[in-house]
N, C-alpha and C. Protein backbone atom coordinates (compact mmCIF):
# COMPACT_ATOMS: atom_id res chain seq x y z
N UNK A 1 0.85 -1.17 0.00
CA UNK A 1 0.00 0.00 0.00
C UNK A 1 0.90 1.23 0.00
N UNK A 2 0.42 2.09 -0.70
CA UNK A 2 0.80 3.13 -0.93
C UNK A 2 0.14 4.65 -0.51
N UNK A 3 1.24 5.44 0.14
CA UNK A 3 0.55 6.66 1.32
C UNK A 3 0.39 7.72 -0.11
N UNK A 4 -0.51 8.46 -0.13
CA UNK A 4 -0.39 9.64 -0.52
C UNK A 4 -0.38 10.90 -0.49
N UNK A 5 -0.10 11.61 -1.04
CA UNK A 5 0.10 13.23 -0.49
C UNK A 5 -1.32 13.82 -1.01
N UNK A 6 -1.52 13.94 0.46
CA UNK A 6 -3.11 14.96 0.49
C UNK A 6 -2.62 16.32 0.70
N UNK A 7 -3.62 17.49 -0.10
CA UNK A 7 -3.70 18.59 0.28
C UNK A 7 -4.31 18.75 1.33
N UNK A 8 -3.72 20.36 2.26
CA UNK A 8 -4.46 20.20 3.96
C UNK A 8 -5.96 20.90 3.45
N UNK A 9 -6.21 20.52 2.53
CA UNK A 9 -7.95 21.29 2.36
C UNK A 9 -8.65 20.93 1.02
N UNK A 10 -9.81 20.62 0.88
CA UNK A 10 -10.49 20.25 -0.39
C UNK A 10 -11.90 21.25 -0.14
N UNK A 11 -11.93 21.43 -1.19
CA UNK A 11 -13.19 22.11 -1.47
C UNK A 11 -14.09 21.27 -2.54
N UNK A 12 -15.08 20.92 -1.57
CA UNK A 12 -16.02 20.30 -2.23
C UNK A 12 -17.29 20.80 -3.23
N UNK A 13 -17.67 20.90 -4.75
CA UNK A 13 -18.69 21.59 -5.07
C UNK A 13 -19.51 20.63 -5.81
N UNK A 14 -21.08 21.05 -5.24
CA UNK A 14 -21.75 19.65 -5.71
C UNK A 14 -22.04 20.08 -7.60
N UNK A 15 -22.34 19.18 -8.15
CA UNK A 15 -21.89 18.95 -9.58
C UNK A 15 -23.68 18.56 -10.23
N UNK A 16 -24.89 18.35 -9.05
CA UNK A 16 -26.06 18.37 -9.60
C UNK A 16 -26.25 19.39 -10.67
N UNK A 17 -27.68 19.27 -11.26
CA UNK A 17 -28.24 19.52 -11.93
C UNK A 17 -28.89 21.43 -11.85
N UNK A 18 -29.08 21.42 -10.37
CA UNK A 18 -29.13 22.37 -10.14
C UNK A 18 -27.87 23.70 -9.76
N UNK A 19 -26.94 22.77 -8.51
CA UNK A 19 -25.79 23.71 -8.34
C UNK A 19 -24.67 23.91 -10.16
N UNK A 20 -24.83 22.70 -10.86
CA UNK A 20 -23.42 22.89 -11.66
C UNK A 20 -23.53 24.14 -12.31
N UNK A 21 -24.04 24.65 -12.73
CA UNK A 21 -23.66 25.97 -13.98
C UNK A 21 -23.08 26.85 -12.81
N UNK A 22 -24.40 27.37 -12.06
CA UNK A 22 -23.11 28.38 -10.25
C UNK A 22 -22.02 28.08 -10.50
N UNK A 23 -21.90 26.60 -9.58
CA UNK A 23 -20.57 26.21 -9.13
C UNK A 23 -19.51 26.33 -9.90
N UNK A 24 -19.66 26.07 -11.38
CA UNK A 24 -18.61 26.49 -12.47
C UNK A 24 -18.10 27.50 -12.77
N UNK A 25 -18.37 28.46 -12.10
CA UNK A 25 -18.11 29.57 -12.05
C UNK A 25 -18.09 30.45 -10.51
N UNK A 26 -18.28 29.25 -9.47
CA UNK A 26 -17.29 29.71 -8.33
C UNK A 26 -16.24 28.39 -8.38
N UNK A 27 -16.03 27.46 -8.95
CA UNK A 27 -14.53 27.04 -9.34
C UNK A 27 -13.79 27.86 -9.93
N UNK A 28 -14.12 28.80 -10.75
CA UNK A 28 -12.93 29.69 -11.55
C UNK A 28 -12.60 30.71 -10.40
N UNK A 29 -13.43 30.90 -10.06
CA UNK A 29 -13.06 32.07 -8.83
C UNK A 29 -12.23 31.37 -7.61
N UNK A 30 -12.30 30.31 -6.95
CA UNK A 30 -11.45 29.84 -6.16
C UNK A 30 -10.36 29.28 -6.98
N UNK A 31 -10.00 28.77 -7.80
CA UNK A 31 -9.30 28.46 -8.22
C UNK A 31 -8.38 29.66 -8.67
N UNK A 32 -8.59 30.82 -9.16
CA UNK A 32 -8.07 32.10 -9.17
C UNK A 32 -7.32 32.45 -8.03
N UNK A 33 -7.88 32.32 -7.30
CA UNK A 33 -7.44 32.89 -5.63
C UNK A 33 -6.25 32.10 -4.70
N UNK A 34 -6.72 30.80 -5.65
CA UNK A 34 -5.69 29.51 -5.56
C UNK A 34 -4.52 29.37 -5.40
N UNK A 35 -4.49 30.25 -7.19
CA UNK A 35 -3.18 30.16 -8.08
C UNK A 35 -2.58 31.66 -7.63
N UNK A 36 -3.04 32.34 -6.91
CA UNK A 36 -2.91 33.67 -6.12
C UNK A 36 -1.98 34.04 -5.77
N UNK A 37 -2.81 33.10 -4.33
CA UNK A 37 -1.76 32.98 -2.78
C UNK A 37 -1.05 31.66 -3.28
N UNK A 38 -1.05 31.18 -4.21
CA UNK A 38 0.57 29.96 -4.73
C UNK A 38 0.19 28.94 -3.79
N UNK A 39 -1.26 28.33 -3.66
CA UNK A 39 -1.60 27.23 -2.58
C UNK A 39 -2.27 26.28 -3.64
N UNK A 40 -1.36 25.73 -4.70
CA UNK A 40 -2.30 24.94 -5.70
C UNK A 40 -1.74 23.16 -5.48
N UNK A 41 -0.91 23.10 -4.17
CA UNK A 41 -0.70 21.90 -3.80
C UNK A 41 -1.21 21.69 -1.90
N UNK A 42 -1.79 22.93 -1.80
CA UNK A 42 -1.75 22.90 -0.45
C UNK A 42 -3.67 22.67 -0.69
N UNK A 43 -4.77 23.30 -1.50
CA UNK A 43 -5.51 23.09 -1.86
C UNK A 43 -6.35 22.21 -2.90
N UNK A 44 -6.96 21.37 -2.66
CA UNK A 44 -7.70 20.66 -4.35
C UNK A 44 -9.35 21.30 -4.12
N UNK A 45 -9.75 21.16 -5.32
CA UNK A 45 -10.79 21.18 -5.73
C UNK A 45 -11.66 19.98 -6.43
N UNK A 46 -12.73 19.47 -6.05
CA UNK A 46 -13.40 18.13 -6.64
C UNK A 46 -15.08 18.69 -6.41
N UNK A 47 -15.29 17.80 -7.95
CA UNK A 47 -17.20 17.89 -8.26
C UNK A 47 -17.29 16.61 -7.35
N UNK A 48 -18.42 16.90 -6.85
CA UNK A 48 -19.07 15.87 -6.48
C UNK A 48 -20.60 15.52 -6.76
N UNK A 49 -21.23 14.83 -6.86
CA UNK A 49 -22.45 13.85 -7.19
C UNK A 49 -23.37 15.03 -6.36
N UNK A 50 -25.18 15.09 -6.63
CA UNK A 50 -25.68 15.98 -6.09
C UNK A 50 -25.50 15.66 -4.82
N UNK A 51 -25.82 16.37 -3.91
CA UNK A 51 -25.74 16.61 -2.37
C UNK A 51 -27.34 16.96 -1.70
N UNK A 52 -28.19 16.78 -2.75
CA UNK A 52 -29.85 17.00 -2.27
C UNK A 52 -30.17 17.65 -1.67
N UNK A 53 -29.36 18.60 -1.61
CA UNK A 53 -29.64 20.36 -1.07
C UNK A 53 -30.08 20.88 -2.12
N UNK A 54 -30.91 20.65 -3.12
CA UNK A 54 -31.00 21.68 -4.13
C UNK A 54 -31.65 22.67 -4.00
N UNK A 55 -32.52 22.82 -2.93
CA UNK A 55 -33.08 24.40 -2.36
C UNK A 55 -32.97 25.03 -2.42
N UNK A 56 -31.03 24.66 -1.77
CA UNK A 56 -30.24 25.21 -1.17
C UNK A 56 -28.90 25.92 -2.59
N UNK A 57 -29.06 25.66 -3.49
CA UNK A 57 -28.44 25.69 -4.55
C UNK A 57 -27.76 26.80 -5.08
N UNK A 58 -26.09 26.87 -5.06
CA UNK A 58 -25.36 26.23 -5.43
C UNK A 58 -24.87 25.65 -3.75
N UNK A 59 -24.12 24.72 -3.96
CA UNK A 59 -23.84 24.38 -2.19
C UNK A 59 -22.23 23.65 -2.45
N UNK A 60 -21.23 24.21 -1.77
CA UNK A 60 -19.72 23.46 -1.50
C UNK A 60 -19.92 22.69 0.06
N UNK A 61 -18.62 22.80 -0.13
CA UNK A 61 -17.97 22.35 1.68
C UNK A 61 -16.49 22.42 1.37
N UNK A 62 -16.00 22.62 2.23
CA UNK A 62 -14.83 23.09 2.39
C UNK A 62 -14.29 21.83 3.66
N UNK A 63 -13.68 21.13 3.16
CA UNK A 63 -12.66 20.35 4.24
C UNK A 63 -11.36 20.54 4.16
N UNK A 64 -10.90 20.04 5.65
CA UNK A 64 -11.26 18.83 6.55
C UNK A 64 -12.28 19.95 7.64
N UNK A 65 -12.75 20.92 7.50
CA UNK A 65 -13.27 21.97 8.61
C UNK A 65 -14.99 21.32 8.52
N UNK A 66 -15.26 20.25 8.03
CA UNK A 66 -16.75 20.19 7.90
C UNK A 66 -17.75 21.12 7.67
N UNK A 67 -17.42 22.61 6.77
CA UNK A 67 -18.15 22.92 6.68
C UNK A 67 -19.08 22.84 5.44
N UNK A 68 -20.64 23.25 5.56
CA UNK A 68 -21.17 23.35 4.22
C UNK A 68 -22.27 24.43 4.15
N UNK A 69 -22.11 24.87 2.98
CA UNK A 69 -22.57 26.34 2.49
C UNK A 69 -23.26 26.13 1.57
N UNK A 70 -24.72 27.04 1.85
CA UNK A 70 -25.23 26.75 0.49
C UNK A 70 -25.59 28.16 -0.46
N UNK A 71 -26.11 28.46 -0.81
CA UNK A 71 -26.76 29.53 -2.31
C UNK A 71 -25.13 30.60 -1.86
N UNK A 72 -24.26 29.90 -2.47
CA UNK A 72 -22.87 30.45 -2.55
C UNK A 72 -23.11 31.34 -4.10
N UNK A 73 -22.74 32.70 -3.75
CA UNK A 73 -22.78 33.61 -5.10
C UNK A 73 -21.02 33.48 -4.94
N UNK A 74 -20.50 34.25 -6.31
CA UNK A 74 -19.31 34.66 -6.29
C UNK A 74 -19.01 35.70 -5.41
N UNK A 75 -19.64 36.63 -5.33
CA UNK A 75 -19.05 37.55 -3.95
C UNK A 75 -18.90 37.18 -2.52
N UNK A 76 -19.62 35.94 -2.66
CA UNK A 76 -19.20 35.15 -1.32
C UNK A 76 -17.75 34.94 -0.84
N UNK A 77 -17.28 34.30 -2.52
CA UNK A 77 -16.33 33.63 -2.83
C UNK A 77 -14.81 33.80 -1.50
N UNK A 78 -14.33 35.03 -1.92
CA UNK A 78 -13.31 36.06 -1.06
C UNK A 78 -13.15 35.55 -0.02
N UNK A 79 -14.56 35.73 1.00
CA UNK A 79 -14.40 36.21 2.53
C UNK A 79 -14.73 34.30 3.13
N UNK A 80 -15.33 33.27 1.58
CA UNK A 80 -15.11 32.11 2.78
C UNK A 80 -13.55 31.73 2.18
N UNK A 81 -12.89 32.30 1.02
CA UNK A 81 -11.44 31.59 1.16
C UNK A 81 -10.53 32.26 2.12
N UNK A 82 -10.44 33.42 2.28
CA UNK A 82 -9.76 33.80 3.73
C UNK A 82 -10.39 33.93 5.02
N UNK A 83 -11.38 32.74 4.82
CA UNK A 83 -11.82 32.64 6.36
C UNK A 83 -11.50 31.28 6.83
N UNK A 84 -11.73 30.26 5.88
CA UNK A 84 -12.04 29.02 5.83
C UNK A 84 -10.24 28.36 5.08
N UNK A 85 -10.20 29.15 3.96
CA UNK A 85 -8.80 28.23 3.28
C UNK A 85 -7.30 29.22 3.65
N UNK A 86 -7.49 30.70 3.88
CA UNK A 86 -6.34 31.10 4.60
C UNK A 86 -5.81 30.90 5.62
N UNK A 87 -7.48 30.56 6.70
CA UNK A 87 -7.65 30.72 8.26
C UNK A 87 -7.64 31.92 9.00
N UNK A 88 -8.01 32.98 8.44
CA UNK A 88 -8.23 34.34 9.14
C UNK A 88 -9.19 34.17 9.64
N UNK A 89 -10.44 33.63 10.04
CA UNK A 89 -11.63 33.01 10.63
C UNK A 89 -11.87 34.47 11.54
N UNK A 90 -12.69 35.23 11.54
CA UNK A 90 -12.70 36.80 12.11
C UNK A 90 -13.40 36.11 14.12
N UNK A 91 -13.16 36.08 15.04
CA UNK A 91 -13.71 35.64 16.07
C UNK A 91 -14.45 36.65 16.74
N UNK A 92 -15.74 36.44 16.94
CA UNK A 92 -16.78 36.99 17.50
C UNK A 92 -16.72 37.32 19.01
């Protein structure tokens, strides 16, 4: 068996019917922000299968932090990658 090299964070975006067109266009935007701050081995990005939030639509998650977000616009985009993938997390 063989170990592999994980990034310390994945961003998950669901790939349904409803979130994909959004989400394709908050992948370009995180992925922008990515290739930025020079974190394109420290971060991945993966579609995933719907997530049956479609209500809730477009919807990620961001790991290993368990979180999940849903009707994500692009102006969202910014404040959850330096909250969530920089770790500036603002404390209340």
């Amino acid at each position: 068996m063989k170990k592999l090299d994980a990034p310390s964070k994945v961003i998950l975006f669901c790939d349904g019917s409803k979130c994909g067109k959004e989400n394709k266009h908050n992948r370009k935007t995180f992925r922008s922000l990515i290739k930025e701050e020079g974190l394109k081995n420290e971060v991945e990005m993966l579609k995933i299968e719907c997530t049956d939030n479609c209500k809730c639509a477009p919807v990620i998650s961001i790991q290993p932090d368990n979180v999940w977000f849903g009707e994500v616009s692009e102006k969202k985009i910014p404040q959850l990658f330096e909250d969530y993938i920089l770790g500036k997390t603002k404390k209340e």
